[in-house]
Protein backbone atom coordinates (compact mmCIF):
# COMPACT_ATOMS: atom_id res chain seq x y z
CA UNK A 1 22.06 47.89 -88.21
CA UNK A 2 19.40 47.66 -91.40
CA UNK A 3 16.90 48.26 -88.59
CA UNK A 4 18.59 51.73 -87.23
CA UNK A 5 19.93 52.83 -89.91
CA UNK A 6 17.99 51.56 -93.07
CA UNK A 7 18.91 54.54 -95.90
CA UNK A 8 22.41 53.99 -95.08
CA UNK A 9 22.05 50.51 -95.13
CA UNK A 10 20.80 50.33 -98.82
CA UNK A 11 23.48 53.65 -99.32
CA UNK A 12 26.03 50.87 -99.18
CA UNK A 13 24.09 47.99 -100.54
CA UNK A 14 23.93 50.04 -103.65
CA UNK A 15 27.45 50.98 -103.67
CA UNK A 16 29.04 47.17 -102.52
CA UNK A 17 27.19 45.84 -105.84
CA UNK A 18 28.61 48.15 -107.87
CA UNK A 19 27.18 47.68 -111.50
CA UNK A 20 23.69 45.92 -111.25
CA UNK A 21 23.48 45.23 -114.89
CA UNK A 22 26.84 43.78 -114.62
CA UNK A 23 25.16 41.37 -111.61
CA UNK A 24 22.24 40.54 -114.08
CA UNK A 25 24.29 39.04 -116.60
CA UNK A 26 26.59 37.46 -114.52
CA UNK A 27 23.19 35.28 -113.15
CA UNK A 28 22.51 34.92 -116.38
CA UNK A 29 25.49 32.93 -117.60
CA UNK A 30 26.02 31.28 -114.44
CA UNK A 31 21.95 30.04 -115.16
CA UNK A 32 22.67 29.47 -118.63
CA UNK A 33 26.21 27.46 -116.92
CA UNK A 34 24.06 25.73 -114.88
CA UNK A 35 21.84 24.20 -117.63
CA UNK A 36 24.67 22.74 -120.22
CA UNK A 37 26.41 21.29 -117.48
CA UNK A 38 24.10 19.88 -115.30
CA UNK A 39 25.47 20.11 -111.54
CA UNK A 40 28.47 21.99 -112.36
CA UNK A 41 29.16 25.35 -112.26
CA UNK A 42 31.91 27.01 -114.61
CA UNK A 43 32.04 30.56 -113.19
CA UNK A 44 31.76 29.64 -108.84
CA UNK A 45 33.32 25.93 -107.46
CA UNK A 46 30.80 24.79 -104.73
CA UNK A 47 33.13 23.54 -102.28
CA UNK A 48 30.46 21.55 -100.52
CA UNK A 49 30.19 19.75 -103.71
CA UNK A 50 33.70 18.79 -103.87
CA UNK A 51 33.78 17.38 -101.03
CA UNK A 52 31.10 15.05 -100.84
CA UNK A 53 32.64 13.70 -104.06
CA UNK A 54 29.87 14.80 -106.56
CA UNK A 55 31.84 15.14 -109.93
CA UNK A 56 30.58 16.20 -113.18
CA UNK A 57 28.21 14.09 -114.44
CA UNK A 58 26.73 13.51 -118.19
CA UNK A 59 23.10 15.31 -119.21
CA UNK A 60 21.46 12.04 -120.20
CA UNK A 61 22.66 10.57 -116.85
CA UNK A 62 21.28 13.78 -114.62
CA UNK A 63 17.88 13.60 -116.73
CA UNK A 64 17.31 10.25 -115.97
CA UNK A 65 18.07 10.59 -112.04
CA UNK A 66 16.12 13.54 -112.33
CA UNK A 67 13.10 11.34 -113.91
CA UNK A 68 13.40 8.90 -111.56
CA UNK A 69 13.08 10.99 -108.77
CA UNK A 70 10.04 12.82 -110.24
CA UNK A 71 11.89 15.53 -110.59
CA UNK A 72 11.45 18.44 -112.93
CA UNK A 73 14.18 19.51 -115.61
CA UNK A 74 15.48 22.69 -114.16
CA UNK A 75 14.92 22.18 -110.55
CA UNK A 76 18.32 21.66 -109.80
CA UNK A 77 19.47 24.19 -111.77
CA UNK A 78 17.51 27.06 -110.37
CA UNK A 79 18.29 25.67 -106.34
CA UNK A 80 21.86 25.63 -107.23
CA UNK A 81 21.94 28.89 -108.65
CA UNK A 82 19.65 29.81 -105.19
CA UNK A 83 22.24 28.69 -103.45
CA UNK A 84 24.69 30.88 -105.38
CA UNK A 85 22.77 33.81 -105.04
CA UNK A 86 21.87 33.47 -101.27
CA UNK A 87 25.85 33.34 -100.82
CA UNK A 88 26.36 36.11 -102.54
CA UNK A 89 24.25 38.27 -100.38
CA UNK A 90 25.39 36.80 -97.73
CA UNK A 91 28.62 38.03 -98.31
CA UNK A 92 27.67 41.18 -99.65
CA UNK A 93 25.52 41.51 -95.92
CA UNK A 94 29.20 40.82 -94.81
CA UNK A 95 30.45 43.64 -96.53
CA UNK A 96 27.76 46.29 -95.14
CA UNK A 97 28.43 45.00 -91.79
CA UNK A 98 32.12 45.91 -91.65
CA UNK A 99 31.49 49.15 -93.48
CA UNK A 100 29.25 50.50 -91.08
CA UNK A 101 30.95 48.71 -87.65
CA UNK A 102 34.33 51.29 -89.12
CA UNK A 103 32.03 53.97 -89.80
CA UNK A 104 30.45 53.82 -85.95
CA UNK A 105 33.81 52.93 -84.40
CA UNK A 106 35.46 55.80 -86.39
CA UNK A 107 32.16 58.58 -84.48
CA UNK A 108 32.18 56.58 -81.01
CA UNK A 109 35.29 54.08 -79.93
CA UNK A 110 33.00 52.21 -77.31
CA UNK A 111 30.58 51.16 -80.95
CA UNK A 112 33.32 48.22 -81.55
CA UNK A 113 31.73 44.72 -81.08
CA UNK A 114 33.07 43.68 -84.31
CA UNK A 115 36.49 45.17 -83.86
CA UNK A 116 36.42 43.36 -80.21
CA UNK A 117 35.54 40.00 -81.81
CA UNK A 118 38.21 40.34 -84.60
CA UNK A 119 40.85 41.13 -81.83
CA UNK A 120 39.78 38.08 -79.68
CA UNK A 121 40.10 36.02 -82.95
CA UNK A 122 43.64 37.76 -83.81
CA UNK A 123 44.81 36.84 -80.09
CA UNK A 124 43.69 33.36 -80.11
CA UNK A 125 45.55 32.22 -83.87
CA UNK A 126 48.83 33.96 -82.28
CA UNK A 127 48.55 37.11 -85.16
CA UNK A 128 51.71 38.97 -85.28
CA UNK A 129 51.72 42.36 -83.86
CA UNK A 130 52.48 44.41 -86.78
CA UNK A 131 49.43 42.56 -88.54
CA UNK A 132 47.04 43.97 -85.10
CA UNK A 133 48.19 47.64 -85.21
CA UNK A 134 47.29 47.84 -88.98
CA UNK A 135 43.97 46.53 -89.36
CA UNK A 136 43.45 48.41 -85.82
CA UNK A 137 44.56 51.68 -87.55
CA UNK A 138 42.39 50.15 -90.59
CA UNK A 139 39.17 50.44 -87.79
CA UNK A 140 39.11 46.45 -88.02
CA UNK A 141 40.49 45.42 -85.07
CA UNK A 142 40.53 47.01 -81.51
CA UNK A 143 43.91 47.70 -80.32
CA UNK A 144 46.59 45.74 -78.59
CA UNK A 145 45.91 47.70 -75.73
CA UNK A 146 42.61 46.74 -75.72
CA UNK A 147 42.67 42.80 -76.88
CA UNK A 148 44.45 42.11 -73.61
CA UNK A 149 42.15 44.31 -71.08
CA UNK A 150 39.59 42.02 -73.04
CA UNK A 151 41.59 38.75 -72.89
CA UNK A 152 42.19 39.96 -68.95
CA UNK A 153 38.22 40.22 -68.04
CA UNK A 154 37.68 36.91 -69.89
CA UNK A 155 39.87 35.13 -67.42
CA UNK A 156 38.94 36.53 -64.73
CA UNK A 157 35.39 35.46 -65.36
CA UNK A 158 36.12 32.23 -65.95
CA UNK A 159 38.36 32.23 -63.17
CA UNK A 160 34.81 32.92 -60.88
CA UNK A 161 32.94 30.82 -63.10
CA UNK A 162 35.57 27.42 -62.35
CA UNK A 163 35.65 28.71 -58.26
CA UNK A 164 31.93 28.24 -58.71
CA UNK A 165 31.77 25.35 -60.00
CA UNK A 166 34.31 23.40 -58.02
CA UNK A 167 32.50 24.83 -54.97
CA UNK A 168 29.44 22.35 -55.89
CA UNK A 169 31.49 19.09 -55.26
CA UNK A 170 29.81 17.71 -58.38
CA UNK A 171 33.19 18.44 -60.68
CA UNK A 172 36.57 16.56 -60.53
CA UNK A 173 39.79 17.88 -61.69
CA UNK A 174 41.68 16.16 -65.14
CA UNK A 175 44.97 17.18 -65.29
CA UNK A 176 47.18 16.62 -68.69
CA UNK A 177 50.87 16.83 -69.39
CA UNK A 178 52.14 18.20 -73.09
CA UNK A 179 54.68 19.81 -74.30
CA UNK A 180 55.53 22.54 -76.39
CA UNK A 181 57.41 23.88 -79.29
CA UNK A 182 58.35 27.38 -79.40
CA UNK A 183 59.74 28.29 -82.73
CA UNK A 184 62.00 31.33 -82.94
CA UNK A 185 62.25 33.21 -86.29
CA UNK A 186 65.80 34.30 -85.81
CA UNK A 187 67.86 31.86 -83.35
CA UNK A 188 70.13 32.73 -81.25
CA UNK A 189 72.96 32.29 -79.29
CA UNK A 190 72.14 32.45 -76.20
CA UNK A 191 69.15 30.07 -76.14
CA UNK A 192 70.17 27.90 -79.16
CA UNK A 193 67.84 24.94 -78.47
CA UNK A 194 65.80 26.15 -75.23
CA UNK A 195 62.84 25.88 -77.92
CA UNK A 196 60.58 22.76 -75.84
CA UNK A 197 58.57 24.44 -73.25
CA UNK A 198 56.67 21.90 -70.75
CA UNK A 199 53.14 22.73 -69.36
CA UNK A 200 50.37 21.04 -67.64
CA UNK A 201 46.78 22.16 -68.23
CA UNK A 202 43.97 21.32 -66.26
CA UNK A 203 39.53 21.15 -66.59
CA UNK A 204 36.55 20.67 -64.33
CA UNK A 205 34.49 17.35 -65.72
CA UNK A 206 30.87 17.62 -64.08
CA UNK A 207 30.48 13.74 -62.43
């Protein structure tokens, strides 16, 4: 899209950062952050961080791991605030993305790979259908209509693609029995605990 389209590309670069000197400042503190409290950030939580269990640690501690390693003062300081910035461009690349993918979709219908790949996604985590006709009428989501022509040609290629490769003789069929729980919102009458649903799915292991 940057490569096509490049003036509207840094059109809405411009406009998604909204007040650069804003943006300046904000590095600056998070810098400034980033040097009185040595790993830790106090304006973004690095979640990466958290997990790997790296808490917040005392200056004369991180200056002598820092010494030890041969390290200089504000290295870590400037790749963790790096690392801050790279996300935040990332995201803001994010941002550009969708705006032009509902600005193509909106002049051609057939310009909707990203619409196509958020309906897919919708299908497959079982998204209400009120939640896919609004962000389809919002230009973020192909419509109903069209998730299950999509969801249709998907299974019918793999459909060839298992014929094929069961055809070789060098596959052999695992089967497995589970059941499932279909929860109604409103129960009813009529089905009051028809809820367990059994099913038996099947895959091709290459021998």
């Amino acid at each position: 899209m940057r490569m096509y389209a490049p003036v509207t590309w840094e059109l809405l670069q411009t406009l998604l950062a909204a007040n650069t000197s804003l943006v300046t400042q904000r590095r600056a503190r998070r810098r400034r952050a980033h040097m009185q409290d040595g790993d830790e950030d106090s304006d973004v939580e690095d979640d990466d961080d958290a997990e790997d269990g790296h808490n917040v640690r005392n200056e004369s501690n991180v200056a002598e791991e820092r010494n030890d390693k041969g390290e200089g003062p504000d290295e870590d300081e400037d790749e963790d605030v790096n690392m801050i910035e790279k996300r935040r461009q990332a995201v803001l690349t994010m941002k550009t993305v969708i705006c032009l993918s509902i600005v193509a979709q909106s002049t051609n219908q057939k310009c909707n790979a990203l619409q196509a790949m958020v309906g897919i996604f919708l299908h497959a985590c079982s998204t209400p259908e009120n939640v896919v006709d609004l962000l389809s009428r919002f230009g973020l989501s192909v419509s109903r209509s069209t998730i299950y022509s999509a969801v249709k040609s998907l299974s019918a290629d793999a459909t060839k693609q298992i014929k094929q490769a069961g055809s070789t003789l060098l596959t052999g069929p695992v089967y497995d029995n589970f059941e499932y729980e279909s929860k109604h919102l409103v129960p009813t009458l009529e089905k009051p605990h028809d809820t367990l649903i059994h099913m038996t799915s099947g895959m091709l292991l290459r021998l």
